[in-house]
N, C-alpha and C. Protein backbone atom coordinates (compact mmCIF):
# COMPACT_ATOMS: atom_id res chain seq x y z
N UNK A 1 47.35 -51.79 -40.01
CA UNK A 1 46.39 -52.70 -39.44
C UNK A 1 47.01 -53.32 -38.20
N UNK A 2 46.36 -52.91 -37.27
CA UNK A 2 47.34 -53.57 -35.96
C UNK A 2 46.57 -54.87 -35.37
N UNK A 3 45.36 -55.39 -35.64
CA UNK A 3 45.13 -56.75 -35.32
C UNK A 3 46.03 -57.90 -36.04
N UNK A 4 45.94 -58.66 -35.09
CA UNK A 4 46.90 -59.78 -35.63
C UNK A 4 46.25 -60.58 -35.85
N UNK A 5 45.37 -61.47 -36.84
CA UNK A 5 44.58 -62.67 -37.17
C UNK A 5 45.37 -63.84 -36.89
N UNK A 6 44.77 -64.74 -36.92
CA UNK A 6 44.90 -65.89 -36.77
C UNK A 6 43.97 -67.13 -37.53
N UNK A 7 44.36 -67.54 -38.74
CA UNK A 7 43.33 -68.28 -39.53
C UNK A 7 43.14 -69.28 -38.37
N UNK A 8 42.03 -69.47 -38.35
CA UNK A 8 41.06 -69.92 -37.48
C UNK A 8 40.15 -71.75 -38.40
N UNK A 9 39.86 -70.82 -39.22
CA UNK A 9 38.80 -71.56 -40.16
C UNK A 9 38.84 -71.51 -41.68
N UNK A 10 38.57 -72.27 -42.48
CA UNK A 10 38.66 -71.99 -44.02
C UNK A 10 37.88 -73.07 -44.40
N UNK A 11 36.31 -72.96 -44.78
CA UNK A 11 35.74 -73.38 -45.75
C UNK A 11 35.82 -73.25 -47.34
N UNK A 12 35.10 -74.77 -48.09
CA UNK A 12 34.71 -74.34 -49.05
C UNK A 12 33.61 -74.88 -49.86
N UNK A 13 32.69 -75.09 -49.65
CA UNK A 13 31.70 -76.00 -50.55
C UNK A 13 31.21 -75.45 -51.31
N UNK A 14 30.74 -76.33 -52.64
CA UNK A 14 30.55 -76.07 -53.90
C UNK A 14 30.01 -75.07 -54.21
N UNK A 15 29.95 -73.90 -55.09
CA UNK A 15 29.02 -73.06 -55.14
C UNK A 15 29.25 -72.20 -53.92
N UNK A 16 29.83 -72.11 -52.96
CA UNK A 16 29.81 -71.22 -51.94
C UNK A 16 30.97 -70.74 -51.46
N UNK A 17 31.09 -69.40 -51.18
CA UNK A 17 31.83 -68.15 -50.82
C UNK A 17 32.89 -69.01 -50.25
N UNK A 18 34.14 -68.51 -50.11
CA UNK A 18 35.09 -69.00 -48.71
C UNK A 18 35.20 -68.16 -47.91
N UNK A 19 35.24 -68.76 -46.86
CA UNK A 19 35.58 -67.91 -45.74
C UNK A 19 36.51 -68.26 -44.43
N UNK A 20 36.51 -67.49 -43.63
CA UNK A 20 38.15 -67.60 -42.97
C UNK A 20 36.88 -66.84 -41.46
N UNK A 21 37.18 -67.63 -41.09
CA UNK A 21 37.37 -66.92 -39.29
C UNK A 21 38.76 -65.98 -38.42
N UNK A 22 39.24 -65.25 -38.18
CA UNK A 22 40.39 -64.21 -38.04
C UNK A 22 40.08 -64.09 -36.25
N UNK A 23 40.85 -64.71 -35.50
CA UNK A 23 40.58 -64.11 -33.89
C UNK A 23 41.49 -62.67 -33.83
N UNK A 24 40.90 -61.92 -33.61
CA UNK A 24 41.85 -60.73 -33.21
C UNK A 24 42.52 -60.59 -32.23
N UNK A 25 43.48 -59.29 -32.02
CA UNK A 25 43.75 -59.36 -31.02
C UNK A 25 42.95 -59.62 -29.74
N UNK A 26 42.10 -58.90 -29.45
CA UNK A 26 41.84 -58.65 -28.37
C UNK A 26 40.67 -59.68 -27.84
N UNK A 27 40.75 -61.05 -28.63
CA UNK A 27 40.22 -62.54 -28.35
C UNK A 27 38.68 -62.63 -29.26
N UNK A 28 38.56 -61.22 -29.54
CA UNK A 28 37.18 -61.79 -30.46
C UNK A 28 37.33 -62.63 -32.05
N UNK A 29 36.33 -62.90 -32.65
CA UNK A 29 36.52 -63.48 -34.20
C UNK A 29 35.22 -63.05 -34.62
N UNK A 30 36.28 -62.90 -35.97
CA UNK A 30 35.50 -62.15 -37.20
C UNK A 30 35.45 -63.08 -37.99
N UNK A 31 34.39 -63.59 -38.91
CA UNK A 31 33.97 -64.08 -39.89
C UNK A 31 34.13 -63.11 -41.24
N UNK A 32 35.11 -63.99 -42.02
CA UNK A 32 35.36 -62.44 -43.34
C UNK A 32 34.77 -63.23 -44.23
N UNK A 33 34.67 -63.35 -45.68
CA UNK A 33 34.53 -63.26 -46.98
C UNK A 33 35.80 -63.40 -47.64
N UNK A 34 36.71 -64.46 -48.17
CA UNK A 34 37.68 -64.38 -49.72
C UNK A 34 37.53 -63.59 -50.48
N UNK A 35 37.83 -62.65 -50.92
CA UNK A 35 37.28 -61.75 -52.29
C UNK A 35 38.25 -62.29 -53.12
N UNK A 36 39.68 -62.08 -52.66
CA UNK A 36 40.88 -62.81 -53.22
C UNK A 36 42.29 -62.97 -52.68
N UNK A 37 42.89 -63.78 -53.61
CA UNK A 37 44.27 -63.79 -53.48
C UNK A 37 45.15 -63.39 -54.81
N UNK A 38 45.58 -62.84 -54.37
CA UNK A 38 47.07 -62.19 -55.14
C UNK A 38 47.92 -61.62 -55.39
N UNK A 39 48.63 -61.55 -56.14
CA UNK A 39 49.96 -60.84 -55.64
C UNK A 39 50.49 -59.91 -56.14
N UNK A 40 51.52 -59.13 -55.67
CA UNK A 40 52.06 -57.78 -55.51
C UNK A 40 53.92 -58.08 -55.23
N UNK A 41 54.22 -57.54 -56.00
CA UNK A 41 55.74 -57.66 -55.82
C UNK A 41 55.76 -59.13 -56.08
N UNK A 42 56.64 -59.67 -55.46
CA UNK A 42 57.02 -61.22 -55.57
C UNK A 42 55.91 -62.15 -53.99
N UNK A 43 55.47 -61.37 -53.45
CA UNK A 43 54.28 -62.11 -52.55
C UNK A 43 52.90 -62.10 -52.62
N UNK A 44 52.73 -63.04 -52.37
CA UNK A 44 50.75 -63.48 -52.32
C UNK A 44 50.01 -62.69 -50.78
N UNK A 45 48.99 -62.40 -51.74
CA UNK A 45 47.96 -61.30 -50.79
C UNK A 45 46.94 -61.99 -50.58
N UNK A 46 45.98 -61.57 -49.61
CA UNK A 46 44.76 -62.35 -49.21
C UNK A 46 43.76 -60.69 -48.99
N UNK A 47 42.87 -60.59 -50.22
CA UNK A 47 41.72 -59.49 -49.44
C UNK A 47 40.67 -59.63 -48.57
N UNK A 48 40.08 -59.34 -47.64
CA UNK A 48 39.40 -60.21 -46.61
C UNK A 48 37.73 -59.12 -46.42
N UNK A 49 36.82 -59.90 -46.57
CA UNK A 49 35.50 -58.73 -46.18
C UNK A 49 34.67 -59.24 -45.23
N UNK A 50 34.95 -58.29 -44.38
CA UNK A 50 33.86 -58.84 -42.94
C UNK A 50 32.22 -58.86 -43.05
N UNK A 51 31.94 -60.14 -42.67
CA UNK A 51 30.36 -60.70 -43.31
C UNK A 51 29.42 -59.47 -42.21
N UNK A 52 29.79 -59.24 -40.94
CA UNK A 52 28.77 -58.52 -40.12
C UNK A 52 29.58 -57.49 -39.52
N UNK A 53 28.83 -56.76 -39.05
CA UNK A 53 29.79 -55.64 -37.96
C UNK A 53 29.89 -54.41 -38.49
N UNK A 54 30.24 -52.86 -37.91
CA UNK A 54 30.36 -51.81 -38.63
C UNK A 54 31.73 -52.10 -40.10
N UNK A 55 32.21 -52.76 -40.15
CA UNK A 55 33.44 -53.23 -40.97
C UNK A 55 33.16 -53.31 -42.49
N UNK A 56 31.65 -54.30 -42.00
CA UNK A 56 31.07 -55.17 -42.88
C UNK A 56 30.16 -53.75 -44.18
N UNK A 57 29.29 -53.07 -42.97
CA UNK A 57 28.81 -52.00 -43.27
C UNK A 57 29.68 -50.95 -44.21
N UNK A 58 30.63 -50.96 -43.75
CA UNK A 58 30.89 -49.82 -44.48
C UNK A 58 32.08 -50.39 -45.82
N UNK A 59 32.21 -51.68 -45.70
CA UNK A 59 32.98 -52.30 -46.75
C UNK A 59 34.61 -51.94 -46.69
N UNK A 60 35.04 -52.13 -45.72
CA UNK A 60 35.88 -52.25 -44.78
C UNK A 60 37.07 -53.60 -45.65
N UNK A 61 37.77 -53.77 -46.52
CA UNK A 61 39.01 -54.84 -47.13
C UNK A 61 39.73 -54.93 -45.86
N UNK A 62 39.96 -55.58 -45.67
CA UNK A 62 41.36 -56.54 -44.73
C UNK A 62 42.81 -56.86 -45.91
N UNK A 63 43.27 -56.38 -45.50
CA UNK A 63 44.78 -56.86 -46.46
C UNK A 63 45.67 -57.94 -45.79
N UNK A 64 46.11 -58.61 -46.15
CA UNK A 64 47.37 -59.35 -45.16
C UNK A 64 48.18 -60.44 -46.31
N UNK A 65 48.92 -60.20 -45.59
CA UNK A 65 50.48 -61.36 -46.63
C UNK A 65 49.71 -62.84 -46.36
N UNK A 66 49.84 -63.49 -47.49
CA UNK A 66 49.10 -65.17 -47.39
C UNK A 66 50.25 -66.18 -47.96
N UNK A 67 50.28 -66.97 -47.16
CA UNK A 67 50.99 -68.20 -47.51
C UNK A 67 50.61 -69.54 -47.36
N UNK A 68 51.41 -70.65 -47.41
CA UNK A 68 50.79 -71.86 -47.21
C UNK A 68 51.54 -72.41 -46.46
N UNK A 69 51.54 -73.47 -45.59
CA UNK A 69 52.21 -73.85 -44.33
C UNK A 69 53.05 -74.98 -45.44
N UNK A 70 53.29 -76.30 -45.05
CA UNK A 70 54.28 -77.13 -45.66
C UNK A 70 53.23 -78.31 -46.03
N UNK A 71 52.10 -78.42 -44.80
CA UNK A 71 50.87 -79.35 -45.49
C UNK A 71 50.09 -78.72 -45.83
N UNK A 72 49.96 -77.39 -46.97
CA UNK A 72 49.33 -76.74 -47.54
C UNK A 72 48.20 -76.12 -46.77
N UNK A 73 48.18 -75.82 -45.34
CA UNK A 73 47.48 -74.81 -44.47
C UNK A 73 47.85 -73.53 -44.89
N UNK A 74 46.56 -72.55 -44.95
CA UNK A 74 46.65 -71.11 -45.31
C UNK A 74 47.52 -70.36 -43.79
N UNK A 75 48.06 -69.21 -44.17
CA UNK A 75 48.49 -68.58 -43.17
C UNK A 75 48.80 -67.57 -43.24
N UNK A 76 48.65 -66.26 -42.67
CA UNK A 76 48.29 -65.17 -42.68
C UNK A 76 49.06 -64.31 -42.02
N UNK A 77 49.43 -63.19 -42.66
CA UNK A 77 50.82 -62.60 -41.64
C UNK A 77 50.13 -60.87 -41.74
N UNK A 78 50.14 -60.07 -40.98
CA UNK A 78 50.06 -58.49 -40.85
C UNK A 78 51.07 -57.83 -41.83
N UNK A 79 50.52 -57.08 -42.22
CA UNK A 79 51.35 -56.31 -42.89
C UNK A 79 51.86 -55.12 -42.28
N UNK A 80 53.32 -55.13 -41.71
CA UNK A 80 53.71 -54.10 -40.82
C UNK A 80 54.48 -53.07 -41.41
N UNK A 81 54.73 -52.93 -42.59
CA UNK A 81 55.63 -51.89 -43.59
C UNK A 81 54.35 -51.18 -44.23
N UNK A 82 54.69 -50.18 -43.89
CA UNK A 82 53.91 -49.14 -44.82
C UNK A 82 54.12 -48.96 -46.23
N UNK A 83 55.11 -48.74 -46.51
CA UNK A 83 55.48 -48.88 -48.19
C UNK A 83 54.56 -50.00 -49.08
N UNK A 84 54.51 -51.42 -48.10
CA UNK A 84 54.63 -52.65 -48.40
C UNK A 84 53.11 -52.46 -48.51
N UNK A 85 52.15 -52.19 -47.80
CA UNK A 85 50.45 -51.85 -47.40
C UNK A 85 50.07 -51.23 -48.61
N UNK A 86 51.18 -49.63 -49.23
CA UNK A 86 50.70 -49.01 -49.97
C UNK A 86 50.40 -49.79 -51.56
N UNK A 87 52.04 -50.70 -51.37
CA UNK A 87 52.13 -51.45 -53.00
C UNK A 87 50.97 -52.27 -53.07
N UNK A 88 50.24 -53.02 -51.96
CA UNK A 88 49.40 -54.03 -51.63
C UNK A 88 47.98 -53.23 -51.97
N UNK A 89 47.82 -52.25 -51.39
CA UNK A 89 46.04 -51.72 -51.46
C UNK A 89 46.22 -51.60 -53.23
N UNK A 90 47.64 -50.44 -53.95
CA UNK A 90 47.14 -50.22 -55.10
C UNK A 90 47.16 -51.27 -55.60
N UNK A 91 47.93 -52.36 -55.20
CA UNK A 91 47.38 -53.66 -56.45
C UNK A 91 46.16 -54.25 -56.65
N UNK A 92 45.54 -53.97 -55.30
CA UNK A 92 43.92 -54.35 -55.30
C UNK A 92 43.28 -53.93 -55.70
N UNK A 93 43.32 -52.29 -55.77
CA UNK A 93 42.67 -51.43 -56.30
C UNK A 93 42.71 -51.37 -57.36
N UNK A 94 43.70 -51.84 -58.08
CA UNK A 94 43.92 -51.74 -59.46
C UNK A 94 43.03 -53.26 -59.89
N UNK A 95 43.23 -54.32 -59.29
CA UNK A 95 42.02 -55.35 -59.86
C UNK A 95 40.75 -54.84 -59.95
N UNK A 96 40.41 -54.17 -58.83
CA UNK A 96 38.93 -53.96 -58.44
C UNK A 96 38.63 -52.55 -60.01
N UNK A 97 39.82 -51.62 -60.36
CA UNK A 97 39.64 -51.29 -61.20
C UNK A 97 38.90 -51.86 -62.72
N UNK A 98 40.09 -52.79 -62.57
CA UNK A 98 40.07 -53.90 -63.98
C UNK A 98 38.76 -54.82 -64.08
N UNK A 99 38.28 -55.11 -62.90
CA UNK A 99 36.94 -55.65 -62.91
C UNK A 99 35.98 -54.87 -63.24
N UNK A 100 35.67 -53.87 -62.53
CA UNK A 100 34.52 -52.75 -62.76
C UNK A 100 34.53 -52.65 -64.14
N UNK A 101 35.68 -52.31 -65.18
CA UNK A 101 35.99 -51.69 -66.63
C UNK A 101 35.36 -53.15 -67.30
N UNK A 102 35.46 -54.69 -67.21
CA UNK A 102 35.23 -55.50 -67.70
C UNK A 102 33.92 -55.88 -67.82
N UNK A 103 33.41 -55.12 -66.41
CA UNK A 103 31.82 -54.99 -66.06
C UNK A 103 31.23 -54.82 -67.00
N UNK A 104 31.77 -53.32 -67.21
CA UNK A 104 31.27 -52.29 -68.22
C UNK A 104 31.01 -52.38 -69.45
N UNK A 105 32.21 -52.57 -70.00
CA UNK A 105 32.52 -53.08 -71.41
C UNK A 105 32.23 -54.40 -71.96
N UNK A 106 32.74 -55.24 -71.12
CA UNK A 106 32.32 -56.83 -71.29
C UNK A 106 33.24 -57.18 -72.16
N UNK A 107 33.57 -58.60 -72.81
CA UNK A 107 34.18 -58.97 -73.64
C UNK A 107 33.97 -59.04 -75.16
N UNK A 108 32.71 -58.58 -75.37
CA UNK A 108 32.18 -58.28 -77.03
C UNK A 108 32.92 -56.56 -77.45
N UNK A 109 33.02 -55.83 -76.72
CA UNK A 109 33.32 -55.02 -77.05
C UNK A 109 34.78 -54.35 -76.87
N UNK A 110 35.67 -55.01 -76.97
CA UNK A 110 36.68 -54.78 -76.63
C UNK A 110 37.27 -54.60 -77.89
């Protein structure tokens, strides 16, 4: 992923989605979607879904390393290791697994 975000924005009101504004490189901003945070190896992940745009369309995840500043501001780093991208997508993938199966099954039938 070679854009570099920049948390911009982070809502949250009751009942409603969070979301993050991301300026890219090249000076525009994207409005994403939280799907989640979590983690992989010993660091915290941020999955990101763009609300409009071909991105949005085709369901397009954003990955990136998430942290918190020292007065608890979110902050967002690229993920520039490939190894590091790969451990990161399968951990997501593997939630998004674990959700779908919970879908399915539900908790009566387990």
């Amino acid at each position: 992923m070679a854009q570099d975000p920049i948390l911009e924005n982070d809502t949250m009101e009751p009942q409603e989605e969070m979301t993050v504004t991301l300026t890219l490189d090249d000076g525009s901003e994207l409005e994403c979607v939280v799907l989640t945070i979590f983690t992989a190896g010993e660091r915290d992940y941020i999955a990101l879904l763009p609300m409009e745009g071909p991105e949005a369309e085709e369901g397009e995840v954003y990955l990136y390393r998430y942290n918190e500043t020292e007065d608890g501001q979110p902050d967002l780093e690229n993920i520039e290791d490939d190894d590091e991208y790969e451990i990161v997508a399968d951990a997501f993938d593997e939630m998004l697994d674990d959700a779908e199966y919970d879908e399915v099954v539900g908790d009566d039938e387990e």
